[in-house]
PDB file of N, CA and C in Angstrom:
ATOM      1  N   UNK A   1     -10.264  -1.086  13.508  1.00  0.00           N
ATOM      2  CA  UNK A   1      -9.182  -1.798  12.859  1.00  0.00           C
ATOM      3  C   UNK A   1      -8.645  -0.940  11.715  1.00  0.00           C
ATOM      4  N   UNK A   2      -7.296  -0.812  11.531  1.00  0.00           N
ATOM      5  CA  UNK A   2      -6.930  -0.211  10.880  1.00  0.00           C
ATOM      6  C   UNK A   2      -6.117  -0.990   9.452  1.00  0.00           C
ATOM      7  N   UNK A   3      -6.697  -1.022   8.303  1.00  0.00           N
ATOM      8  CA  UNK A   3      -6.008  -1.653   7.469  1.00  0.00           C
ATOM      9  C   UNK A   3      -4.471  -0.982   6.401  1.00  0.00           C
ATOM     10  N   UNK A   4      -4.341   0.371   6.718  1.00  0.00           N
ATOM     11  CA  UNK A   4      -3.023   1.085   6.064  1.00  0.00           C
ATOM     12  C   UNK A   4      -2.978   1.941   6.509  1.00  0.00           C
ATOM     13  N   UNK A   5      -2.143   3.007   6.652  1.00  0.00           N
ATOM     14  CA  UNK A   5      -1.915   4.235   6.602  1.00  0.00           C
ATOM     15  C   UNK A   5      -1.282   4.904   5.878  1.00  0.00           C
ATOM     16  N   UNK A   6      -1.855   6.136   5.592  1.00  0.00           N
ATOM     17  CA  UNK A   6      -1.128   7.161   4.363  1.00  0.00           C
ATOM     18  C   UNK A   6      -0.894   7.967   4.908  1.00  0.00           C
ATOM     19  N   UNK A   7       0.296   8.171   4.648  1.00  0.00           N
ATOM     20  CA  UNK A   7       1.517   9.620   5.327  1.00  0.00           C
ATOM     21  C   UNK A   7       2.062   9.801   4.591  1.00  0.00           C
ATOM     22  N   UNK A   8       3.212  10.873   5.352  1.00  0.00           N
ATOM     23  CA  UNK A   8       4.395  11.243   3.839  1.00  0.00           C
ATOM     24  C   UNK A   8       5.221  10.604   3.878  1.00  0.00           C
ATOM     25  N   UNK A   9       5.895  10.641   2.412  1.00  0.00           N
ATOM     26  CA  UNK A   9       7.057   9.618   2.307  1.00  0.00           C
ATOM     27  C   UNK A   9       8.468  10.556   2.792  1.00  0.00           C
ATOM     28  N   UNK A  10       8.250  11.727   2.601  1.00  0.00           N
ATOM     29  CA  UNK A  10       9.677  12.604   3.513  1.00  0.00           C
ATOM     30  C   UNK A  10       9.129  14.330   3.768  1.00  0.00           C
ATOM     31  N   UNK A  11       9.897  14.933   4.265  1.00  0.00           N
ATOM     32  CA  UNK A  11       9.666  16.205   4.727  1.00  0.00           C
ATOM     33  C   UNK A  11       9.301  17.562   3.712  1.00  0.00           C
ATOM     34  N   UNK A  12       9.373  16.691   2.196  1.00  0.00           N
ATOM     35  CA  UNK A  12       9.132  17.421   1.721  1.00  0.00           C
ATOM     36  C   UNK A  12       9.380  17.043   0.081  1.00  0.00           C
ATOM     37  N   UNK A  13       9.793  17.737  -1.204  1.00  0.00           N
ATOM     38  CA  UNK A  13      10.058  17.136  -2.405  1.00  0.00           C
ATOM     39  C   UNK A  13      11.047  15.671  -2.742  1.00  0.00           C
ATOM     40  N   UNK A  14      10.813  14.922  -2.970  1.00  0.00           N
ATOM     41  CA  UNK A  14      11.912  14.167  -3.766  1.00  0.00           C
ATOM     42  C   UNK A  14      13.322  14.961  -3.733  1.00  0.00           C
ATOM     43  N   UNK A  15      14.622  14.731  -2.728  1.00  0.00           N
ATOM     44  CA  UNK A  15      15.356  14.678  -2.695  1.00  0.00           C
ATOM     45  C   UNK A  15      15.952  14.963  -3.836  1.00  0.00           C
ATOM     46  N   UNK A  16      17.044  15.926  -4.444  1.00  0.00           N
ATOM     47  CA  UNK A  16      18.174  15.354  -5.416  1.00  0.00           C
ATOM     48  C   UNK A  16      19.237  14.816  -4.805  1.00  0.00           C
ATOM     49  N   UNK A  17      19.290  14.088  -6.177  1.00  0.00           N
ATOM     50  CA  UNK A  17      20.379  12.860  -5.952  1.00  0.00           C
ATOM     51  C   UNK A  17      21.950  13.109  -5.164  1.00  0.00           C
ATOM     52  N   UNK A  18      21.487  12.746  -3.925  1.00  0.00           N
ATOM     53  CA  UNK A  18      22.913  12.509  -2.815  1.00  0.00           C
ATOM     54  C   UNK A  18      22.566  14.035  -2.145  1.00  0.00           C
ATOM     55  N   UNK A  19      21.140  13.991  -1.943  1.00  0.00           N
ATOM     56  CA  UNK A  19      20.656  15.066  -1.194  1.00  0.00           C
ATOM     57  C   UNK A  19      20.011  14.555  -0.648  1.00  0.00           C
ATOM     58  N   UNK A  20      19.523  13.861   0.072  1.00  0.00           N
ATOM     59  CA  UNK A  20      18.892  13.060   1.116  1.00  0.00           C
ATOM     60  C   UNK A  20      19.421  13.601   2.462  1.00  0.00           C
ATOM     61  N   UNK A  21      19.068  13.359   3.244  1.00  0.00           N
ATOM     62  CA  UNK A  21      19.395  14.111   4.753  1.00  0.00           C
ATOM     63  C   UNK A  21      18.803  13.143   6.034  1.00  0.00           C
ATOM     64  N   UNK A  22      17.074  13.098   5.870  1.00  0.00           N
ATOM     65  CA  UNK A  22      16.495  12.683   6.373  1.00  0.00           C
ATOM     66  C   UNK A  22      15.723  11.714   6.064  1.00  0.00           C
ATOM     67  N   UNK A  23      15.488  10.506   6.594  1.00  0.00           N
ATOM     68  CA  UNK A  23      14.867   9.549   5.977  1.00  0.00           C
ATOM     69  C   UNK A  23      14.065   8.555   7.257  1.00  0.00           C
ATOM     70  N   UNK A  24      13.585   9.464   8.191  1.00  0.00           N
ATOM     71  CA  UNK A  24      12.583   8.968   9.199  1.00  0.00           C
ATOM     72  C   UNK A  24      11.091   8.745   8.817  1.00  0.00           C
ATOM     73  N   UNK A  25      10.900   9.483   8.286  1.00  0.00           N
ATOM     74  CA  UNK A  25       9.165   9.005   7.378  1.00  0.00           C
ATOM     75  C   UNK A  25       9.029   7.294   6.721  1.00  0.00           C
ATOM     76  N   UNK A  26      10.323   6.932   6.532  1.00  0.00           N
ATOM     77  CA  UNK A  26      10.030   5.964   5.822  1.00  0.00           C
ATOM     78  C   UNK A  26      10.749   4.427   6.844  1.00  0.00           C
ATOM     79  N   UNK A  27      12.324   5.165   7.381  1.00  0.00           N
ATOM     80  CA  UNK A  27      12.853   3.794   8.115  1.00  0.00           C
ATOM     81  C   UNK A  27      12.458   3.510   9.302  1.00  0.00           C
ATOM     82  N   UNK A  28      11.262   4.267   9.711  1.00  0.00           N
ATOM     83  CA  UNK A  28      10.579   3.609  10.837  1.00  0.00           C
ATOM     84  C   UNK A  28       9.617   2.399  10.892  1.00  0.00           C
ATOM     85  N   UNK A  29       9.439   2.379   9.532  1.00  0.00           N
ATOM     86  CA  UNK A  29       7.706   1.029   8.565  1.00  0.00           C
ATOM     87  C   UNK A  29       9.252   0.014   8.666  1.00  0.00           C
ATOM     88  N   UNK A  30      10.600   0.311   7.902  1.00  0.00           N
ATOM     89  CA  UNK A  30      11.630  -0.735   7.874  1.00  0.00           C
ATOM     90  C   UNK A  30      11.819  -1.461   9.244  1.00  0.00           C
ATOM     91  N   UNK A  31      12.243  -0.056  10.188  1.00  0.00           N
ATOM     92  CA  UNK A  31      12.576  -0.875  11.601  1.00  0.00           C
ATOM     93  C   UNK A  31      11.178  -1.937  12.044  1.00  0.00           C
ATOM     94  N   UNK A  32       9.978  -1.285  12.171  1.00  0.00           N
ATOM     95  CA  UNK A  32       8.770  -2.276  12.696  1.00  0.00           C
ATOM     96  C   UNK A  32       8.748  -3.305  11.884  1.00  0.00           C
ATOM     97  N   UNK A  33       9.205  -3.573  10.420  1.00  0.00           N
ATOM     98  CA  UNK A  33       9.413  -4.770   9.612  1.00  0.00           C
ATOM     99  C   UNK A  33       7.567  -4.430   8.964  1.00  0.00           C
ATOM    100  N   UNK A  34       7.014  -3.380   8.702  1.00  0.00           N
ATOM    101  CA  UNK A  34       5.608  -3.089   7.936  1.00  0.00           C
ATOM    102  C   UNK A  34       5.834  -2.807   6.381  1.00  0.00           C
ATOM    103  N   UNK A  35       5.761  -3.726   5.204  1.00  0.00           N
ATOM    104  CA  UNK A  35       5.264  -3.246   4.334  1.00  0.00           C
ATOM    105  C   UNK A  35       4.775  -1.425   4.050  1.00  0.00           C
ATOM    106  N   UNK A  36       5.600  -0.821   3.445  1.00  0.00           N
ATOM    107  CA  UNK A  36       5.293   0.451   2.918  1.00  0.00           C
ATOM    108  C   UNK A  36       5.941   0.451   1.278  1.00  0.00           C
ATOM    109  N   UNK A  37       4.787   1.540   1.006  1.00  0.00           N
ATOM    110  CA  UNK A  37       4.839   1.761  -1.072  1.00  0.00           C
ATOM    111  C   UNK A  37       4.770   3.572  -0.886  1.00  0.00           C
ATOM    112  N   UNK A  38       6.042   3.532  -2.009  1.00  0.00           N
ATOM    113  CA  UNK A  38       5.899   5.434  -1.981  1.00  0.00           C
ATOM    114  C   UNK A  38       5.094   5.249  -3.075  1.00  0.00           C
ATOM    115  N   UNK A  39       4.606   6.291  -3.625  1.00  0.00           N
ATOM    116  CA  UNK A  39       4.000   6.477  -4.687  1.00  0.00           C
ATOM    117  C   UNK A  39       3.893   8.374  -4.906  1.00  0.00           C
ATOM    118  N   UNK A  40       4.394   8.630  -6.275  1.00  0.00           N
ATOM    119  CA  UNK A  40       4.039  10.303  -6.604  1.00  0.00           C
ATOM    120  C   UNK A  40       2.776  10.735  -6.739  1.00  0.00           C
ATOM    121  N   UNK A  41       2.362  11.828  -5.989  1.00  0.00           N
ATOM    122  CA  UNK A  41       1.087  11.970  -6.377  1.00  0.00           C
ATOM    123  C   UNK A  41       1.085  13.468  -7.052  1.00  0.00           C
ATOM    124  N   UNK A  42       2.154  14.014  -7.359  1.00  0.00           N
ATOM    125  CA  UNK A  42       2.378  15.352  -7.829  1.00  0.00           C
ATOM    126  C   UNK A  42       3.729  15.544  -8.521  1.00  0.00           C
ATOM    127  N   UNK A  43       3.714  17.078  -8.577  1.00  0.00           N
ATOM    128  CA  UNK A  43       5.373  17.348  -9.106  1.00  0.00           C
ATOM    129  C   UNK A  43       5.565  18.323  -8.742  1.00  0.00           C
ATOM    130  N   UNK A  44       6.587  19.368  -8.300  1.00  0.00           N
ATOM    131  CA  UNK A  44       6.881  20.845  -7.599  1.00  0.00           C
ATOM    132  C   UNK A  44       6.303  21.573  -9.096  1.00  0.00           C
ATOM    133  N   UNK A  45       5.785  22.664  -8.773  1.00  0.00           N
ATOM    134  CA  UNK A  45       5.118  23.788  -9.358  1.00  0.00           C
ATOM    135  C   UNK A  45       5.509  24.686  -9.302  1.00  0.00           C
ATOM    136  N   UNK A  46       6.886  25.169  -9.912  1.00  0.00           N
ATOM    137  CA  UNK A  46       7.224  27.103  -9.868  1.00  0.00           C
ATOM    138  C   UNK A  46       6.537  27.804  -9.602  1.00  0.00           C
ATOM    139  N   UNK A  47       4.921  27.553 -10.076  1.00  0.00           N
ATOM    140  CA  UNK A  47       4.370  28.955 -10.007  1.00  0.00           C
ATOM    141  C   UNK A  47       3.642  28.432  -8.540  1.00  0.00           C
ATOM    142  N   UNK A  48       3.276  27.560  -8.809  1.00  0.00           N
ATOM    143  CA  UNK A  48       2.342  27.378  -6.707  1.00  0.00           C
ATOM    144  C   UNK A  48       3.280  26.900  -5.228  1.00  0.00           C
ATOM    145  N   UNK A  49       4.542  26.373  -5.997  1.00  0.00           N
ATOM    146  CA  UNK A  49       5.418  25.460  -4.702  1.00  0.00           C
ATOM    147  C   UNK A  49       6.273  26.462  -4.107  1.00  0.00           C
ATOM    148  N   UNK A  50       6.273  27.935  -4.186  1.00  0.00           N
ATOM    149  CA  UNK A  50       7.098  28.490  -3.614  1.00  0.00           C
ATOM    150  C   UNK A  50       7.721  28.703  -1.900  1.00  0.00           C
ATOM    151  N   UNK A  51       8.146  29.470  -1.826  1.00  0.00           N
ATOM    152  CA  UNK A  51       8.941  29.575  -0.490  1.00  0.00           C
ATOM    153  C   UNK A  51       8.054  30.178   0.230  1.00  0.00           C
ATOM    154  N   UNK A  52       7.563  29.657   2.185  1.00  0.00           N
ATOM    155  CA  UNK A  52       6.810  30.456   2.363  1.00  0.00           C
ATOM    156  C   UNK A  52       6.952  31.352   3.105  1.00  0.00           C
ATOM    157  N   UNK A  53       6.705  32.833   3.012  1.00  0.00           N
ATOM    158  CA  UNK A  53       7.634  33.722   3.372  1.00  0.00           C
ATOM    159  C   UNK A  53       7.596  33.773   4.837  1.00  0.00           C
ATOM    160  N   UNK A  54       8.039  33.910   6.096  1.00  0.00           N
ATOM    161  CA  UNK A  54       8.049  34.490   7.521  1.00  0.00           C
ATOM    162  C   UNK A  54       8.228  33.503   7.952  1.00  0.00           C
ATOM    163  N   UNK A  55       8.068  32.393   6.772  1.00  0.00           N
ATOM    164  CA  UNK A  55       8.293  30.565   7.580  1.00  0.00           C
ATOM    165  C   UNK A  55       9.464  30.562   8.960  1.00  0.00           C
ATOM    166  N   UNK A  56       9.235  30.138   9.942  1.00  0.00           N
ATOM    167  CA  UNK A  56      10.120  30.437  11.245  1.00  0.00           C
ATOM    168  C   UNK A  56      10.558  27.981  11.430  1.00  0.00           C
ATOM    169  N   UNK A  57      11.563  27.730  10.873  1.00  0.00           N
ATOM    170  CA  UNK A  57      12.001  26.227  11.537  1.00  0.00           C
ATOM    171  C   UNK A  57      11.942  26.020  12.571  1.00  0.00           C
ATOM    172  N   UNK A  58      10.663  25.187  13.007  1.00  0.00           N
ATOM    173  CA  UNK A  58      11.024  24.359  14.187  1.00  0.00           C
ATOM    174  C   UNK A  58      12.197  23.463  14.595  1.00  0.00           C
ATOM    175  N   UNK A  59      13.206  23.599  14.098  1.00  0.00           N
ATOM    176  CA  UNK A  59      14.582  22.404  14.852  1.00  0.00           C
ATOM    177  C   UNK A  59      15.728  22.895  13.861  1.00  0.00           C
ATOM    178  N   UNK A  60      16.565  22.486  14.008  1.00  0.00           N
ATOM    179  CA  UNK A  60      18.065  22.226  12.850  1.00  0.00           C
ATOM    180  C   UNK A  60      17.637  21.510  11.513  1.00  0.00           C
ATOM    181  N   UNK A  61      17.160  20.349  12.049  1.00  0.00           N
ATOM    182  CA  UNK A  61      16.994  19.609  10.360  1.00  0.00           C
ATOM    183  C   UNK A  61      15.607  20.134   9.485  1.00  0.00           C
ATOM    184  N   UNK A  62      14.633  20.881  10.332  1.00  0.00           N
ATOM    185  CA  UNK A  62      13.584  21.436  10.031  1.00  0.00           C
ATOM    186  C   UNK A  62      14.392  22.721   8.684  1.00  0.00           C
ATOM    187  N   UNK A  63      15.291  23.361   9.591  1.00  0.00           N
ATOM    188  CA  UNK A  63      15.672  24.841   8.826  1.00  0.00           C
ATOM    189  C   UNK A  63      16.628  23.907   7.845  1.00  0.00           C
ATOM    190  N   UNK A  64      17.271  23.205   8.037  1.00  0.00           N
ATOM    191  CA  UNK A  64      18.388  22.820   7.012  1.00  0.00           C
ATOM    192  C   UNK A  64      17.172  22.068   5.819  1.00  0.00           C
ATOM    193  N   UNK A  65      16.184  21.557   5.760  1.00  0.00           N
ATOM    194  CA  UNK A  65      15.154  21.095   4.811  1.00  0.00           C
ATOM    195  C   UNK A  65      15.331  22.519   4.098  1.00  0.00           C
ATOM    196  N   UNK A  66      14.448  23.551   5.145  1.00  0.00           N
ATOM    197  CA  UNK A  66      13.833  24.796   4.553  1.00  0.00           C
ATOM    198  C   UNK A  66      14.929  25.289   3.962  1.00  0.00           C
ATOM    199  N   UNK A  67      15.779  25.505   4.384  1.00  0.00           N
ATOM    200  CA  UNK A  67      16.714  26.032   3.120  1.00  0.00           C
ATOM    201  C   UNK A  67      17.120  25.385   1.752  1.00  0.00           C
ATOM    202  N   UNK A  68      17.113  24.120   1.864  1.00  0.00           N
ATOM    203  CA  UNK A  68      17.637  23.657   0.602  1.00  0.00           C
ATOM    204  C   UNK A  68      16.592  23.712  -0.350  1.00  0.00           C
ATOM    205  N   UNK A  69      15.623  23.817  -0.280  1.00  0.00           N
ATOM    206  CA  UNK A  69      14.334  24.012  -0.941  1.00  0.00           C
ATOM    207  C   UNK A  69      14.483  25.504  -1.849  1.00  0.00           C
ATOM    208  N   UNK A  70      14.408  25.774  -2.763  1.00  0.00           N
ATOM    209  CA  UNK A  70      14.412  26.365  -3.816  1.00  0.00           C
ATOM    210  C   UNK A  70      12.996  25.810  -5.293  1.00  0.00           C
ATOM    211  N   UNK A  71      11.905  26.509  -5.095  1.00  0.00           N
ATOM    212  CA  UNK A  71      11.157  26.091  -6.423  1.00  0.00           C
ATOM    213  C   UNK A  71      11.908  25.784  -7.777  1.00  0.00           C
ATOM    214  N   UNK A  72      12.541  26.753  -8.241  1.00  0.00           N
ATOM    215  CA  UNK A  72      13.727  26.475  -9.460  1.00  0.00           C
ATOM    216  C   UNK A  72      14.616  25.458  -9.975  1.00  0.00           C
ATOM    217  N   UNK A  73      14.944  24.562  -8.172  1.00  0.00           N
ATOM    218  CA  UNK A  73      16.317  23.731  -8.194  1.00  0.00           C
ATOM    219  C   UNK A  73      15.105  22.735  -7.881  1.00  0.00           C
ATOM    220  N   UNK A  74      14.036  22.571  -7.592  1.00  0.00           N
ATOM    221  CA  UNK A  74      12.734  21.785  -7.454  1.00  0.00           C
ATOM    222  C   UNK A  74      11.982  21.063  -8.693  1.00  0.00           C
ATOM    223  N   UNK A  75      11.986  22.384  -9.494  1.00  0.00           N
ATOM    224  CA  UNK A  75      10.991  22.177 -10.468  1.00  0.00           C
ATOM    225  C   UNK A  75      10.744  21.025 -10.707  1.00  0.00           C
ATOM    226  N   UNK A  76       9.378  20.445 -11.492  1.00  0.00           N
ATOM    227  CA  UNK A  76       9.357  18.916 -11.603  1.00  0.00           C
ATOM    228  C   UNK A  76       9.751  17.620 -10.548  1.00  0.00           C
ATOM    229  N   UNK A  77      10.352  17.813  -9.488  1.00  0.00           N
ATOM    230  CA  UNK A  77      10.646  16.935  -8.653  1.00  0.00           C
ATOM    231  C   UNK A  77       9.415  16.228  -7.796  1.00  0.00           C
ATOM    232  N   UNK A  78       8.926  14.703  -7.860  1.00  0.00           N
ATOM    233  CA  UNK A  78       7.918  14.212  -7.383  1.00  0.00           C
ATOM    234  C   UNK A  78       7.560  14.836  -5.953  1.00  0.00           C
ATOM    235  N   UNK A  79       6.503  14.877  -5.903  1.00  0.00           N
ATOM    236  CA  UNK A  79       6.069  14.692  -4.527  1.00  0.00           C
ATOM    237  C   UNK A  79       5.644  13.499  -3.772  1.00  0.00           C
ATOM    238  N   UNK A  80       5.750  12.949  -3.002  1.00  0.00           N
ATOM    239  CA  UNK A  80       5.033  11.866  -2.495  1.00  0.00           C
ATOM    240  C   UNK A  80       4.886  11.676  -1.612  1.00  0.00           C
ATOM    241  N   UNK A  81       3.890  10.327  -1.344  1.00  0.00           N
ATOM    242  CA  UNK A  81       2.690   9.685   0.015  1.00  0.00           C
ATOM    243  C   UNK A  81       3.110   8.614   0.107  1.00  0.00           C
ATOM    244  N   UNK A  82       3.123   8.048   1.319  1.00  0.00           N
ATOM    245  CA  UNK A  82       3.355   6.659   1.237  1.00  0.00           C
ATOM    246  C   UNK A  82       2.123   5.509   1.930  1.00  0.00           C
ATOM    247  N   UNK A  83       2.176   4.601   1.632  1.00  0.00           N
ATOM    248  CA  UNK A  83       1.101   3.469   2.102  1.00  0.00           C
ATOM    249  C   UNK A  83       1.446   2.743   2.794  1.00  0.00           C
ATOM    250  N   UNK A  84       1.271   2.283   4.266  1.00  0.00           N
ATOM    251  CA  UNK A  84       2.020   1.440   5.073  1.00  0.00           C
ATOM    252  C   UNK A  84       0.591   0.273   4.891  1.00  0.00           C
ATOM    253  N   UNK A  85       1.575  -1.151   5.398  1.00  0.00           N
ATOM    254  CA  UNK A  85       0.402  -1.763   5.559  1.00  0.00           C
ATOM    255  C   UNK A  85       0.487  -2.772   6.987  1.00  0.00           C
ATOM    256  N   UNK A  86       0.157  -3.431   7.184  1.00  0.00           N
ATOM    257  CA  UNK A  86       0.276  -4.536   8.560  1.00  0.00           C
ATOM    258  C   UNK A  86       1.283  -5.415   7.634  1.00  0.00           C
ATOM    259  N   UNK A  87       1.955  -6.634   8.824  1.00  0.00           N
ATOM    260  CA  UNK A  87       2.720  -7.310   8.322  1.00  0.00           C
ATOM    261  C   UNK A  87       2.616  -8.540   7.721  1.00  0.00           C
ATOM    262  N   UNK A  88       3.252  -9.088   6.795  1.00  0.00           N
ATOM    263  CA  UNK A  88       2.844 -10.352   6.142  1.00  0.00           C
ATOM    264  C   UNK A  88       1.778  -9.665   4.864  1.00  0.00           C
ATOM    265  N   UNK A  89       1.292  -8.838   5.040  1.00  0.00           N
ATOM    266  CA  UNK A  89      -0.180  -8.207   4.117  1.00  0.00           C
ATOM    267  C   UNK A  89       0.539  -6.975   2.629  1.00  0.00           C
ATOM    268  N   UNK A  90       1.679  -7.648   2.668  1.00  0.00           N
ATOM    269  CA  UNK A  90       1.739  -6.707   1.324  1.00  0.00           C
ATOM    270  C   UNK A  90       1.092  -6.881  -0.200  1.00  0.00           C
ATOM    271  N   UNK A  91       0.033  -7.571  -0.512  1.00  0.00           N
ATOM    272  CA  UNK A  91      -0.382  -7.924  -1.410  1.00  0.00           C
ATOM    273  C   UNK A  91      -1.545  -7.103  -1.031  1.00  0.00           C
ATOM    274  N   UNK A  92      -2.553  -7.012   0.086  1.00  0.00           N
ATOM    275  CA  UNK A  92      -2.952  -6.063   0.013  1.00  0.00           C
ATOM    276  C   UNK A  92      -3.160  -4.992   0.011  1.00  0.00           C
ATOM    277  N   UNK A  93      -1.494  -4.287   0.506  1.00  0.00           N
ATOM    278  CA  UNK A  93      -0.859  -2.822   0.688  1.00  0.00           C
ATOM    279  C   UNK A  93      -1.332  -2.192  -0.984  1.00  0.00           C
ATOM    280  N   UNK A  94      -0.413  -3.233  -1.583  1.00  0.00           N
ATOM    281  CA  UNK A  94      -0.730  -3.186  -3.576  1.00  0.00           C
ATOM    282  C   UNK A  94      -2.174  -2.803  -4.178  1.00  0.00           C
ATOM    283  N   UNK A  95      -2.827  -3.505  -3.673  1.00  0.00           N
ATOM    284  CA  UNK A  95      -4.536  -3.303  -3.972  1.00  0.00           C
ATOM    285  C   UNK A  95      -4.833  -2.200  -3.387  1.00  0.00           C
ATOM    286  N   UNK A  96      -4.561  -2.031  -2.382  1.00  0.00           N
ATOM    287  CA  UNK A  96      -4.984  -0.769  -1.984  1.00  0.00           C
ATOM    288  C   UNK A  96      -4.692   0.611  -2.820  1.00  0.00           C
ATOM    289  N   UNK A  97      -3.362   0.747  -3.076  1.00  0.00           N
ATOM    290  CA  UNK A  97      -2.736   1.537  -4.127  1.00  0.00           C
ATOM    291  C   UNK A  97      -3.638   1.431  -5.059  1.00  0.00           C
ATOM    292  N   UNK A  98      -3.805   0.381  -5.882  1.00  0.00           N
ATOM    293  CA  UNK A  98      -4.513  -0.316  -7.146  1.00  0.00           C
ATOM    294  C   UNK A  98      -5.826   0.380  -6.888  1.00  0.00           C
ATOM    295  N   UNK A  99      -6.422   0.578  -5.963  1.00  0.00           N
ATOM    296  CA  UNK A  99      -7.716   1.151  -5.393  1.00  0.00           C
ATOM    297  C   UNK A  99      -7.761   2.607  -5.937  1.00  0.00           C
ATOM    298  N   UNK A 100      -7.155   3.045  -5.034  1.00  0.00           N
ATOM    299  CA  UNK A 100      -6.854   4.927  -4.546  1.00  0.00           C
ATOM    300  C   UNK A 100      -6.512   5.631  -5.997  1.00  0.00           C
ATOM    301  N   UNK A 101      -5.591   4.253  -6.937  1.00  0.00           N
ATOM    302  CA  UNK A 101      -4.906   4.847  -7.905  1.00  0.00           C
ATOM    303  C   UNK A 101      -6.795   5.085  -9.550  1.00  0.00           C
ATOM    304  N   UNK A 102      -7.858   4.015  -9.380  1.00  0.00           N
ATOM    305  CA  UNK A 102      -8.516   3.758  -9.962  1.00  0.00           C
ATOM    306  C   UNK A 102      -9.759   4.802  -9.670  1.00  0.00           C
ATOM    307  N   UNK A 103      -9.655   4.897  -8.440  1.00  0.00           N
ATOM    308  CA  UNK A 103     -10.613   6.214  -7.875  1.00  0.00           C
ATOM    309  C   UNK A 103     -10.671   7.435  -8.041  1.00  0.00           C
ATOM    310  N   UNK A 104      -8.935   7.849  -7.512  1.00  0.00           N
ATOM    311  CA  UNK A 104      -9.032   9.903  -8.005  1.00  0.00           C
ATOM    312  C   UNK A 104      -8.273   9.598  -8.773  1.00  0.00           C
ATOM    313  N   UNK A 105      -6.952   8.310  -9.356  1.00  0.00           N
ATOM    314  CA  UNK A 105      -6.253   8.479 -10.250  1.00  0.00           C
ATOM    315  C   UNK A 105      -4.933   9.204  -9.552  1.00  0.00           C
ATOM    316  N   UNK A 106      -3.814   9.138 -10.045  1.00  0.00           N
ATOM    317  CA  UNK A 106      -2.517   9.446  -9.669  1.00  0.00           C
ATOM    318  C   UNK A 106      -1.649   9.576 -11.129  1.00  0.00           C
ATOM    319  N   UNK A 107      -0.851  10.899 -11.115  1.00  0.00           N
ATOM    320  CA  UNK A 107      -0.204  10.753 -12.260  1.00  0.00           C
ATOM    321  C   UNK A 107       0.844  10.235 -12.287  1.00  0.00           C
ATOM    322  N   UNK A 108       1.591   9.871 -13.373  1.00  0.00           N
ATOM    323  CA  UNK A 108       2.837   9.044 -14.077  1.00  0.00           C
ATOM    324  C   UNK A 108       1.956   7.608 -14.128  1.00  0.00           C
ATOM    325  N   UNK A 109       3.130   6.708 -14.141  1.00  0.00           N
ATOM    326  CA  UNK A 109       2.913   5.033 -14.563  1.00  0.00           C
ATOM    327  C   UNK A 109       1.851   4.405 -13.417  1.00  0.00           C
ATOM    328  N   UNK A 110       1.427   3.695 -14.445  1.00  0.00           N
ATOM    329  CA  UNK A 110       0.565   2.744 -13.292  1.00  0.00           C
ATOM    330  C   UNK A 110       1.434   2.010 -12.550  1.00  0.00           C
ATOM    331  N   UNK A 111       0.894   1.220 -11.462  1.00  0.00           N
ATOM    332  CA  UNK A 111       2.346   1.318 -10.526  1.00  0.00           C
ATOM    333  C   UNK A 111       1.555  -0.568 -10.074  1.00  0.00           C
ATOM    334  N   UNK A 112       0.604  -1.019 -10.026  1.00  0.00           N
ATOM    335  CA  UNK A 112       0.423  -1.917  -9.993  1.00  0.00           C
ATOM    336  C   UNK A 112      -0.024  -2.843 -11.619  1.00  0.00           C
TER     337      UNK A 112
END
């Protein structure tokens, strides 16, 4: 039995604003009607998030990601995971967070 799943919330950094492209990681939990919570568990790193070199795109929207990606135009931009849960059960989607977040801890705001 499976009580959540943690995946990503998109293909890659936090979007800038009216830079969004792709948004299948997340409107697929919408279409099934499942409870999902993003949550940051990081921030882009100039010195570790860089470009990786010989990187070869699997598809169009794969290379159009990889290009817009720049560490610099990144910097600070969240990273994130998301928490799906079964339906009707979003109170325990929350706890769960509330869990994960009390265990290794997650930076910025407490979120529950």
């Amino acid at each position: 039995e499976v009580d959540v799943i943690l995946c990503p919330a998109g293909p890659g950094a936090a979007p800038q604003l009216d830079g969004a492209r792709y948004w299948g990681y997340t409107a697929v939990w919408n279409l099934l009607d499942y409870p999902a919570v993003v949550f940051p568990v990081s921030r882009v790193d100039v010195e570790v998030d860089g470009v990786e070199a010989g990187y070869v795109p699997r598809s169009r929207v794969d290379r159009e990601n990889f290009e817009s990606y720049s560490p610099e135009k990144y910097a600070g931009a969240p990273i994130s995971l998301q928490l799906v849960g079964r339906r009707y059960e979003d109170e325990k989607l929350l706890e769960t967070l509330e869990f994960i977040q009390e265990k290794i801890g997650l930076p910025f705001a407490k979120f529950v």
